[in-house]
PDB file of N, CA and C in Angstrom:
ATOM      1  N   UNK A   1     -13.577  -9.357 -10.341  1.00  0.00           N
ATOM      2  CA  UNK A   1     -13.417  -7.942 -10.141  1.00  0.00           C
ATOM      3  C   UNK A   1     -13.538  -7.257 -11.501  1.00  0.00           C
ATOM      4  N   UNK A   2     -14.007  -6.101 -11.232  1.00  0.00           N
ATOM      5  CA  UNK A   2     -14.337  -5.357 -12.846  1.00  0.00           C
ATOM      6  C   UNK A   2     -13.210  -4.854 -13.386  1.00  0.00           C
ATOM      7  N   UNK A   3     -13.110  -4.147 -13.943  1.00  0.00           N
ATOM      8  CA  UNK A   3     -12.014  -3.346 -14.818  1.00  0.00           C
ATOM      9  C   UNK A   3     -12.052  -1.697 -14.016  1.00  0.00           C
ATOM     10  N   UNK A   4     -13.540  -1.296 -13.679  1.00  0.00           N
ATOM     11  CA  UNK A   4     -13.671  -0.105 -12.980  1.00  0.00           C
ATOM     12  C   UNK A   4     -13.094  -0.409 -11.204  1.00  0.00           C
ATOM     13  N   UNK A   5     -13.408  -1.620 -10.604  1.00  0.00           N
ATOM     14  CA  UNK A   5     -13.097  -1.802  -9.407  1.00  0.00           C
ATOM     15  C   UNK A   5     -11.740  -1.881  -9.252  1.00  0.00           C
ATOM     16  N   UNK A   6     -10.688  -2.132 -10.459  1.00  0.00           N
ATOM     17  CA  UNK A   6      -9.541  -2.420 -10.502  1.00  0.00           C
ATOM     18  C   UNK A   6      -9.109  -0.933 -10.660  1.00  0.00           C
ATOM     19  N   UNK A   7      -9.303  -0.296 -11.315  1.00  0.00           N
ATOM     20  CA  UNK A   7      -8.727   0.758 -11.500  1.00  0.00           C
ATOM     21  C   UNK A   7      -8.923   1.681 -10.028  1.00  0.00           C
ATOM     22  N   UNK A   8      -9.931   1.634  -9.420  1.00  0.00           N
ATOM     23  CA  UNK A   8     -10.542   2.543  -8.101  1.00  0.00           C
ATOM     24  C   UNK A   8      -9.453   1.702  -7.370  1.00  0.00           C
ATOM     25  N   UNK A   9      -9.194   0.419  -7.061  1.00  0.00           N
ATOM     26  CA  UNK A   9      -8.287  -0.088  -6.188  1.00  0.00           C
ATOM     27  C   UNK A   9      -7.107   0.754  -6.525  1.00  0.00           C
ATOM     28  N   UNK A  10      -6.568   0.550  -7.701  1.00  0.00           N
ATOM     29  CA  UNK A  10      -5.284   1.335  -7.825  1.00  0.00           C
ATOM     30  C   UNK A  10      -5.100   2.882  -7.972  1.00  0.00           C
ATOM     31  N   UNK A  11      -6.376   3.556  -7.832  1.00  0.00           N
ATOM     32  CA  UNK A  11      -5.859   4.773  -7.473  1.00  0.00           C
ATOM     33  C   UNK A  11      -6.102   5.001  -5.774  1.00  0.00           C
ATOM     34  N   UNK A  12      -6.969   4.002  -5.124  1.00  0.00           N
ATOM     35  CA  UNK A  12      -6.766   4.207  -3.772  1.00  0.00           C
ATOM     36  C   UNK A  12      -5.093   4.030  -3.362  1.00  0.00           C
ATOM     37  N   UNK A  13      -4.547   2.777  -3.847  1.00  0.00           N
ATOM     38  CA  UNK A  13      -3.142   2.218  -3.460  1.00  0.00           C
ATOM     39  C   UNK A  13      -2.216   3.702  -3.512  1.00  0.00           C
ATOM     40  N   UNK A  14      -2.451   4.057  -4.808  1.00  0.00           N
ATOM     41  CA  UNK A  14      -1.665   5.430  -4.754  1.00  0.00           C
ATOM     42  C   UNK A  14      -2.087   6.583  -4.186  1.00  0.00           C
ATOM     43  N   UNK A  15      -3.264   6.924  -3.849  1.00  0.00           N
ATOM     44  CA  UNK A  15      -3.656   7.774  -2.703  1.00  0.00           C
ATOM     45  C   UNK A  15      -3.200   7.421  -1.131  1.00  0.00           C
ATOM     46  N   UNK A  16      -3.160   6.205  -0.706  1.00  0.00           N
ATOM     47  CA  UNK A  16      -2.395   6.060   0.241  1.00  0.00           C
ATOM     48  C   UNK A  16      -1.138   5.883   0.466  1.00  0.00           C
ATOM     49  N   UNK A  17      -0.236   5.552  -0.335  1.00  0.00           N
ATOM     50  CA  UNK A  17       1.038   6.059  -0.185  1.00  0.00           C
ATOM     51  C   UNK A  17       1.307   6.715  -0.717  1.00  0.00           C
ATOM     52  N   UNK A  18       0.815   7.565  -1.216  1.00  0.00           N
ATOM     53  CA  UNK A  18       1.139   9.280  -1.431  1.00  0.00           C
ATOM     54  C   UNK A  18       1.059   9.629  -0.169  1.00  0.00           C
ATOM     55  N   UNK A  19      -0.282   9.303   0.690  1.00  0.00           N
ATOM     56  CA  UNK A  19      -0.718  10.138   2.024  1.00  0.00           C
ATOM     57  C   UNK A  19       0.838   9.837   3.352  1.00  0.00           C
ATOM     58  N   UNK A  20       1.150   8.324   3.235  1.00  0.00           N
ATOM     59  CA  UNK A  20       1.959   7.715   3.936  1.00  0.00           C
ATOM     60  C   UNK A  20       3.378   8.684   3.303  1.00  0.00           C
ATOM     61  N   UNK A  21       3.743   8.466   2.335  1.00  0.00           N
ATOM     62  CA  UNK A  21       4.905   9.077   2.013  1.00  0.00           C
ATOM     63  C   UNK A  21       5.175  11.131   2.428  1.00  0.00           C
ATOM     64  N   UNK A  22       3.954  11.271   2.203  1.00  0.00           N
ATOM     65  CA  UNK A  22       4.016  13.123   2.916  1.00  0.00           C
ATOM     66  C   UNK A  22       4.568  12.769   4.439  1.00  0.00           C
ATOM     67  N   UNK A  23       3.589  12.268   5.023  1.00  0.00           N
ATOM     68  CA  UNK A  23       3.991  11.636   6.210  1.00  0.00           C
ATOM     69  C   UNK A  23       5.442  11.362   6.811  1.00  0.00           C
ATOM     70  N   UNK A  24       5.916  10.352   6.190  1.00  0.00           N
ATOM     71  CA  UNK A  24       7.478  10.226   6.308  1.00  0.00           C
ATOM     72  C   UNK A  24       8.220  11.226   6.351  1.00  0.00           C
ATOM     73  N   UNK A  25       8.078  12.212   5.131  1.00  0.00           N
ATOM     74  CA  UNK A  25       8.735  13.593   4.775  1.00  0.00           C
ATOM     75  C   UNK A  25       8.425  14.242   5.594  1.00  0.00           C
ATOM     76  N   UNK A  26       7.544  14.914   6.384  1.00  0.00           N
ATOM     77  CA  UNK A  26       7.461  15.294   7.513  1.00  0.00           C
ATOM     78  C   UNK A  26       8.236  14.378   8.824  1.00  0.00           C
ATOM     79  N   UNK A  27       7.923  13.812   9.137  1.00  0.00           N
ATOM     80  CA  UNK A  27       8.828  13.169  10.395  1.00  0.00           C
ATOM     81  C   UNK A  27      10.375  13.163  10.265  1.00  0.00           C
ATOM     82  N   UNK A  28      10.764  12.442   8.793  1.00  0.00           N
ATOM     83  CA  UNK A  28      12.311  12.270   8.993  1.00  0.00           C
ATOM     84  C   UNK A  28      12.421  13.615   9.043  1.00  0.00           C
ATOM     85  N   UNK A  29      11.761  15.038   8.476  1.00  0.00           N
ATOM     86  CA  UNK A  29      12.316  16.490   8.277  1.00  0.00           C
ATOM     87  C   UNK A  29      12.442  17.066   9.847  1.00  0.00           C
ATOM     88  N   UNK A  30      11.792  16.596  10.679  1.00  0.00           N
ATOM     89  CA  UNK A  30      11.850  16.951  12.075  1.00  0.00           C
ATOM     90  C   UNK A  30      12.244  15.706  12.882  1.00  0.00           C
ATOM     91  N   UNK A  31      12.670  15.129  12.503  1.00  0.00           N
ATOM     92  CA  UNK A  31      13.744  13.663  13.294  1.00  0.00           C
ATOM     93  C   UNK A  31      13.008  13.230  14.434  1.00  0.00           C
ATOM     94  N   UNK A  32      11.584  12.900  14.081  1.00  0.00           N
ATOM     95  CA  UNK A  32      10.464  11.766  14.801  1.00  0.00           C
ATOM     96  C   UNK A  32      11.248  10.893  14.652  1.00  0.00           C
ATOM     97  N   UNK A  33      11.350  10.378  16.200  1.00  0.00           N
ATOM     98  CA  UNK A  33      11.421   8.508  16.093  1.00  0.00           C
ATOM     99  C   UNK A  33      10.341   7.679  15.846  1.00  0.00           C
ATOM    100  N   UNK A  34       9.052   8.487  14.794  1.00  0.00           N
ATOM    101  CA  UNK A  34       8.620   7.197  14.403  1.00  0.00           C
ATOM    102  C   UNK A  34       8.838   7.306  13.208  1.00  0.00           C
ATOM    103  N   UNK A  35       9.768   8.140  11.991  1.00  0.00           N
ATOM    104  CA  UNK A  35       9.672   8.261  11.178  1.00  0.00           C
ATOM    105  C   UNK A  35      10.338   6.466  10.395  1.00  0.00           C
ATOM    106  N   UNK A  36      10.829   5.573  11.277  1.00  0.00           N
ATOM    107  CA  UNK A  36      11.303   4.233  10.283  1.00  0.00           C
ATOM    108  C   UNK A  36      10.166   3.885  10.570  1.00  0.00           C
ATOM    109  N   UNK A  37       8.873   3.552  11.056  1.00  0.00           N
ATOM    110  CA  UNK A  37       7.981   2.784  11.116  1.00  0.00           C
ATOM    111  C   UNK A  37       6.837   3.874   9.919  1.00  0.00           C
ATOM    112  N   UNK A  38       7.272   4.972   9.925  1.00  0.00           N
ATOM    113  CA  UNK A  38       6.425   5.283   8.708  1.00  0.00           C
ATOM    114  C   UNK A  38       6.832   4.752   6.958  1.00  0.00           C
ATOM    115  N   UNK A  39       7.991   4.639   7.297  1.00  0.00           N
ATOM    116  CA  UNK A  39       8.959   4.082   5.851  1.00  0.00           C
ATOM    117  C   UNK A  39       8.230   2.891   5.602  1.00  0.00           C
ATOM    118  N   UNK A  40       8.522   2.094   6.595  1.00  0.00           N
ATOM    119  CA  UNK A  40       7.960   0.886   6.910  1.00  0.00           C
ATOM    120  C   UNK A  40       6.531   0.427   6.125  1.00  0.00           C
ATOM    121  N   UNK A  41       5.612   1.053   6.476  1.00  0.00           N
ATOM    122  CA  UNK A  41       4.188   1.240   6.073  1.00  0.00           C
ATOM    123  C   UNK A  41       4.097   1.784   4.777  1.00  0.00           C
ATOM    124  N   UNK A  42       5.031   3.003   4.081  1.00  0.00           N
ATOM    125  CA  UNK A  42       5.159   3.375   2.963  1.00  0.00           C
ATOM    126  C   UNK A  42       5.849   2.236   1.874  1.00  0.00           C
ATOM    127  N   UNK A  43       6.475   1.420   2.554  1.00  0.00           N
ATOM    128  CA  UNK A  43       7.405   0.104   1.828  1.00  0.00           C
ATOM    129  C   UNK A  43       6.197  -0.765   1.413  1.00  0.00           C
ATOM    130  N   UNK A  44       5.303  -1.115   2.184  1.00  0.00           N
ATOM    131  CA  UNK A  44       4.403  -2.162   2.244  1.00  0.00           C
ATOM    132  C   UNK A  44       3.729  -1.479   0.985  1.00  0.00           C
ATOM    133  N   UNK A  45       2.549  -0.330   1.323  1.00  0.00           N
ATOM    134  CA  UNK A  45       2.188   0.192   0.229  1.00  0.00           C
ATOM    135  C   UNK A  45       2.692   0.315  -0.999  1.00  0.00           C
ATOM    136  N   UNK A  46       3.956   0.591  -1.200  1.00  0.00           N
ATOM    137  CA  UNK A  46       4.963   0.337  -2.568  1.00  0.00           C
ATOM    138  C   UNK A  46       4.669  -1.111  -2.920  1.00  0.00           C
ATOM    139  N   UNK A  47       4.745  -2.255  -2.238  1.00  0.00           N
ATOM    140  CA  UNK A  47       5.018  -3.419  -2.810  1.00  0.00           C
ATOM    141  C   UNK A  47       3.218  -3.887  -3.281  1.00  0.00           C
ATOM    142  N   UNK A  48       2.201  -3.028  -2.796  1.00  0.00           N
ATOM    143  CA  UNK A  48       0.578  -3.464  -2.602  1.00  0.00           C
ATOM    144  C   UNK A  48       0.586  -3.102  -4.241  1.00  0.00           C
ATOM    145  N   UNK A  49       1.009  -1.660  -4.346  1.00  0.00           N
ATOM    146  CA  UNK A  49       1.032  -1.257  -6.010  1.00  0.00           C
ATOM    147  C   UNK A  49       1.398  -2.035  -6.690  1.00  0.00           C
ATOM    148  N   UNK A  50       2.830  -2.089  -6.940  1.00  0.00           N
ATOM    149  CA  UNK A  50       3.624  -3.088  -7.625  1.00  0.00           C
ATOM    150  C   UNK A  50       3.197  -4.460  -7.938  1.00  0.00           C
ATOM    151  N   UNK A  51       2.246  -5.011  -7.288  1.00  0.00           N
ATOM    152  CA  UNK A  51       1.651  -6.190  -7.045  1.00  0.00           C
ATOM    153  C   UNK A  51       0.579  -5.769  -8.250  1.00  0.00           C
ATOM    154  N   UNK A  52      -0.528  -4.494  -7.954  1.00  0.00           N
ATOM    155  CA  UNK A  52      -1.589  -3.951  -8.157  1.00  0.00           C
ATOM    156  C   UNK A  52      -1.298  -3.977  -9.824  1.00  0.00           C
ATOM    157  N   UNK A  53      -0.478  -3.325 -10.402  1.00  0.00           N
ATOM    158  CA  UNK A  53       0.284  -3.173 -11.463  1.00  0.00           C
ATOM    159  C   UNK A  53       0.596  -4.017 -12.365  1.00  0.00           C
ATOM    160  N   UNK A  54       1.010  -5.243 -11.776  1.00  0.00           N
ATOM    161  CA  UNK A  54       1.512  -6.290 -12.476  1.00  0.00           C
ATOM    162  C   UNK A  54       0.217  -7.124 -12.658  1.00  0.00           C
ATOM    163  N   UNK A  55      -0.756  -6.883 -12.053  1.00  0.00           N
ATOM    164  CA  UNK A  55      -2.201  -7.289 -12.733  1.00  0.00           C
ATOM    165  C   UNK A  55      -2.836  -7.469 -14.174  1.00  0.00           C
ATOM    166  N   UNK A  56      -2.030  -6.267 -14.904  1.00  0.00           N
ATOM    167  CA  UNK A  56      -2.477  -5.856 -15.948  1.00  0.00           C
ATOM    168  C   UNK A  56      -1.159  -6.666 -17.379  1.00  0.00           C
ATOM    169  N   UNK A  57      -0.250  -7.263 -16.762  1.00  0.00           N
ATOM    170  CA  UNK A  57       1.117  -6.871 -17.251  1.00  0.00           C
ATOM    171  C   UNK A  57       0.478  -8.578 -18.519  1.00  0.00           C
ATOM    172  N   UNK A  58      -0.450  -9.576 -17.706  1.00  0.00           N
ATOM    173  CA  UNK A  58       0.179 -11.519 -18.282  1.00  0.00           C
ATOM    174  C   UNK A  58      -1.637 -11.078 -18.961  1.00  0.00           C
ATOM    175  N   UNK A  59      -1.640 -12.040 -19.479  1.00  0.00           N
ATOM    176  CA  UNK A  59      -2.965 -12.583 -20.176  1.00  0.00           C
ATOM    177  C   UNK A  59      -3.734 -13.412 -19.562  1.00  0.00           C
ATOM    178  N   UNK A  60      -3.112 -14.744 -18.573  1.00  0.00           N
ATOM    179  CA  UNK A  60      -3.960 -15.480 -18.224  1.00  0.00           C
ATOM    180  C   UNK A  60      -4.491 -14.584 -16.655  1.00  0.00           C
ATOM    181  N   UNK A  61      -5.700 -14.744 -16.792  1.00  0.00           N
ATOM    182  CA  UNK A  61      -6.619 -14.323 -15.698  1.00  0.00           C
ATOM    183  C   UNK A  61      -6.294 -14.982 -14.001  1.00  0.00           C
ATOM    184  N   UNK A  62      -5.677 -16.444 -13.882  1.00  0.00           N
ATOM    185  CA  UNK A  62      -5.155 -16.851 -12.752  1.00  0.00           C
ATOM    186  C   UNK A  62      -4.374 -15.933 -11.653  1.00  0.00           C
ATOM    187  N   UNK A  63      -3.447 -15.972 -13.253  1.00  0.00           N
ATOM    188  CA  UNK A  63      -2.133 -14.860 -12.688  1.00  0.00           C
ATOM    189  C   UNK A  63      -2.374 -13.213 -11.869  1.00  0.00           C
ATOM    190  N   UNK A  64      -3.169 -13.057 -12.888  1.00  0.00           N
ATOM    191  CA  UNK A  64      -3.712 -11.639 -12.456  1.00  0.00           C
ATOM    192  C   UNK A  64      -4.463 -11.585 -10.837  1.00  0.00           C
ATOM    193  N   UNK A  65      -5.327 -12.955 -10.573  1.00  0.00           N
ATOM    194  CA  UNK A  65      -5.428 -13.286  -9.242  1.00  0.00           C
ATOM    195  C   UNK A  65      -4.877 -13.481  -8.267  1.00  0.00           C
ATOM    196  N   UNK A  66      -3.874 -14.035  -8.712  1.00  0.00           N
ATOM    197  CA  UNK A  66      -2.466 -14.423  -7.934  1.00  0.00           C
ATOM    198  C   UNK A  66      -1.941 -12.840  -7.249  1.00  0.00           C
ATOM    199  N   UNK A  67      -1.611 -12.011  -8.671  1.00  0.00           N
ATOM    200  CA  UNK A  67      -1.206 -10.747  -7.700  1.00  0.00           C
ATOM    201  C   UNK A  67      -1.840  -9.791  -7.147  1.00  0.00           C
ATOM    202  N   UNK A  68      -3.613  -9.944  -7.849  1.00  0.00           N
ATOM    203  CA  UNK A  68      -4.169  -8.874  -6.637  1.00  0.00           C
ATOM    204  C   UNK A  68      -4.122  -9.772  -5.301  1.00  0.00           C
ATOM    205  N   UNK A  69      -4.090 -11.263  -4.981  1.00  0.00           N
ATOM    206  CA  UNK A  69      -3.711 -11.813  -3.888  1.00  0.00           C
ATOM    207  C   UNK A  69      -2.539 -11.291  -2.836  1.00  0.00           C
ATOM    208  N   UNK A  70      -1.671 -10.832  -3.906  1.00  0.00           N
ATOM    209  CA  UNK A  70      -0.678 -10.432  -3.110  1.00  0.00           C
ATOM    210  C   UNK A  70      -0.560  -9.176  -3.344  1.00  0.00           C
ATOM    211  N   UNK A  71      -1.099  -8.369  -3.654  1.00  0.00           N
ATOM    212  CA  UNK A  71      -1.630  -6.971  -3.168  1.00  0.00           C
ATOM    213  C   UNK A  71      -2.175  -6.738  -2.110  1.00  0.00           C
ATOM    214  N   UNK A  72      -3.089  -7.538  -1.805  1.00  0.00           N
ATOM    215  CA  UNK A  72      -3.656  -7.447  -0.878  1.00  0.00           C
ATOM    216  C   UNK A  72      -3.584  -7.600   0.951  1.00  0.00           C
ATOM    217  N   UNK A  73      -2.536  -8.906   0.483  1.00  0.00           N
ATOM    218  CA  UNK A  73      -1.104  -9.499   2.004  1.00  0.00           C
ATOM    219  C   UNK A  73      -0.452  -7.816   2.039  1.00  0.00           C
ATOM    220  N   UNK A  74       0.093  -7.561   1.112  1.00  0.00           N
ATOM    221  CA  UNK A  74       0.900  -6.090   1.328  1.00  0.00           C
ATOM    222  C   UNK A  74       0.345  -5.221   2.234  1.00  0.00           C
ATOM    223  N   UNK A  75      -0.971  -4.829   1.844  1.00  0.00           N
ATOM    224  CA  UNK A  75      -1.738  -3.696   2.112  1.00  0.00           C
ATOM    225  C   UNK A  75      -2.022  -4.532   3.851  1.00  0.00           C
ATOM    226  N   UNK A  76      -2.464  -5.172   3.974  1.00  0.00           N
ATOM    227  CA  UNK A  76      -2.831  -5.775   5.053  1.00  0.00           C
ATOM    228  C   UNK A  76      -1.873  -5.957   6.177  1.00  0.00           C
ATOM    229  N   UNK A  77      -0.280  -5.997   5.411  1.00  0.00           N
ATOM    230  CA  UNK A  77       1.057  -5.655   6.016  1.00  0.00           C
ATOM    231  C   UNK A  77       1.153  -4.272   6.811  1.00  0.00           C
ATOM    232  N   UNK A  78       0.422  -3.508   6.073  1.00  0.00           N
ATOM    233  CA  UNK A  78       0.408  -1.985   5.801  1.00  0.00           C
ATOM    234  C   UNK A  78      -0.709  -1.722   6.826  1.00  0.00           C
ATOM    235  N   UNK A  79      -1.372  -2.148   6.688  1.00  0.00           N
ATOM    236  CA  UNK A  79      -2.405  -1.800   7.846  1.00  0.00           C
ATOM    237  C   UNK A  79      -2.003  -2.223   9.126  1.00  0.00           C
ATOM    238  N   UNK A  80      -1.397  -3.653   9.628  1.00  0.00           N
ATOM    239  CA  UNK A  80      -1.246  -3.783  10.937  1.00  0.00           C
ATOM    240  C   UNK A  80      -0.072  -3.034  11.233  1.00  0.00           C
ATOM    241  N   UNK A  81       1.177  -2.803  10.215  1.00  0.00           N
ATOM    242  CA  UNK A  81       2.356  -1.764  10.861  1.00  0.00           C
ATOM    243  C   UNK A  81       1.837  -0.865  10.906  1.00  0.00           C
ATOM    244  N   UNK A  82       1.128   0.004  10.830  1.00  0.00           N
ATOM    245  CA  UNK A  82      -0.128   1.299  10.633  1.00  0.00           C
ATOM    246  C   UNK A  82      -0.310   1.352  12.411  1.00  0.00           C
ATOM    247  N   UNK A  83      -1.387   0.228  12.608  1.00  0.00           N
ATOM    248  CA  UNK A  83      -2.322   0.184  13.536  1.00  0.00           C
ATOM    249  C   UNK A  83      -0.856  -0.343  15.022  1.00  0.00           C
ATOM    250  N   UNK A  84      -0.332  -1.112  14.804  1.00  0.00           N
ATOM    251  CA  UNK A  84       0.530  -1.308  16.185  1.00  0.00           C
ATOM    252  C   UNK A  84       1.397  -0.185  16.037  1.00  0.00           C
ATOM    253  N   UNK A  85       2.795   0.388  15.009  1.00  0.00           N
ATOM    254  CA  UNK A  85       3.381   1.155  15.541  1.00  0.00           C
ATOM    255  C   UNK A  85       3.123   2.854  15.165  1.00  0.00           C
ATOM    256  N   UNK A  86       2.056   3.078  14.848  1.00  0.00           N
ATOM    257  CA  UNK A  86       1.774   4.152  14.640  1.00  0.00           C
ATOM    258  C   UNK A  86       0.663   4.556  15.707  1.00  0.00           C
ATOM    259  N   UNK A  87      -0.296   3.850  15.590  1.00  0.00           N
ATOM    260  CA  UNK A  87      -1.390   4.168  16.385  1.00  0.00           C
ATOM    261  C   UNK A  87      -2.804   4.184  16.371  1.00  0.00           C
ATOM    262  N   UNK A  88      -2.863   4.274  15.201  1.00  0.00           N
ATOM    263  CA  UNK A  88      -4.704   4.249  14.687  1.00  0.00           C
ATOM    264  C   UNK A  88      -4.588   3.551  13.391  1.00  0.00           C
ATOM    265  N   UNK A  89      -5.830   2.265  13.065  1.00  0.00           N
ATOM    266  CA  UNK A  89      -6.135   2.137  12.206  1.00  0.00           C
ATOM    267  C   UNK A  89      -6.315   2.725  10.553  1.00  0.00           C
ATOM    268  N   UNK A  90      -5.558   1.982   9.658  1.00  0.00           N
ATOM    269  CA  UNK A  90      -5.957   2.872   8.243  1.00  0.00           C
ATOM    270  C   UNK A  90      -7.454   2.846   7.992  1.00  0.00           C
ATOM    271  N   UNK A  91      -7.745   3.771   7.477  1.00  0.00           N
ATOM    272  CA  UNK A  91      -8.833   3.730   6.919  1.00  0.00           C
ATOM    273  C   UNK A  91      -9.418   2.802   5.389  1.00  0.00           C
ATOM    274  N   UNK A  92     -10.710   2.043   5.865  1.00  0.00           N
ATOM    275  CA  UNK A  92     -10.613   0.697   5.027  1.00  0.00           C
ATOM    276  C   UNK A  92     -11.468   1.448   3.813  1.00  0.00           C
TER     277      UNK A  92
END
C-alpha cells in the first residue's frame, strides 16, 4: 500500500465516523431505538481508526500490516452492524 493510499484510507475512516457519529447525535437527541446500534457501528469505526493510526506509530513494516489487518476486521464489523441492524449497506 502507498503512503497516498494510506492516508485516503484514513481520511475515509474519519469521514465515516464522523458521518456515523452525526447520526447517533441525532437519534439519541430524539430517543430512536436504534440509536445503541448506531453507537455500535460508531464503536467499530473508532477501533478501524485506532488500528489505522497505529500504522504509522513501529518501524517494522510486518507490524504495520498486522494493523491495517485489523483495521480492516473493524470496518467490516462496521459494515455488517450497518447492514443487519440499521438497514442498508455502507458505502464501499
Amino acid at each position: 500500500m502507498t503512503a497516498l493510499e494510506e492516508r485516503s484510507l484514513r481520511y475515509s475512516l474519519q469521514a465515516l465516523w464522523e458521518a456515523v457519529s452525526e447520526g447517533t447525535r441525532s437519534r439519541v437527541a430524539s430517543l430512536d431505538a436504534a440509536a445503541s446500534h448506531w453507537w455500535k457501528v460508531g464503536w467499530a469505526l473508532q477501533e478501524a481508526q485506532q488500528a489505522g493510526r497505529r500504522t504509522t506509530t513501529g518501524g517494522d513494516p510486518g507490524e504495520a500490516d498486522l494493523w491495517w489487518h485489523i483495521a480492516f476486521l473493524h470496518l467490516d464489523h462496521a459494515r455488517r452492524l450497518w447492514k443487519v441492524h440499521i438497514g442498508q449497506p455502507l458505502p464501499r
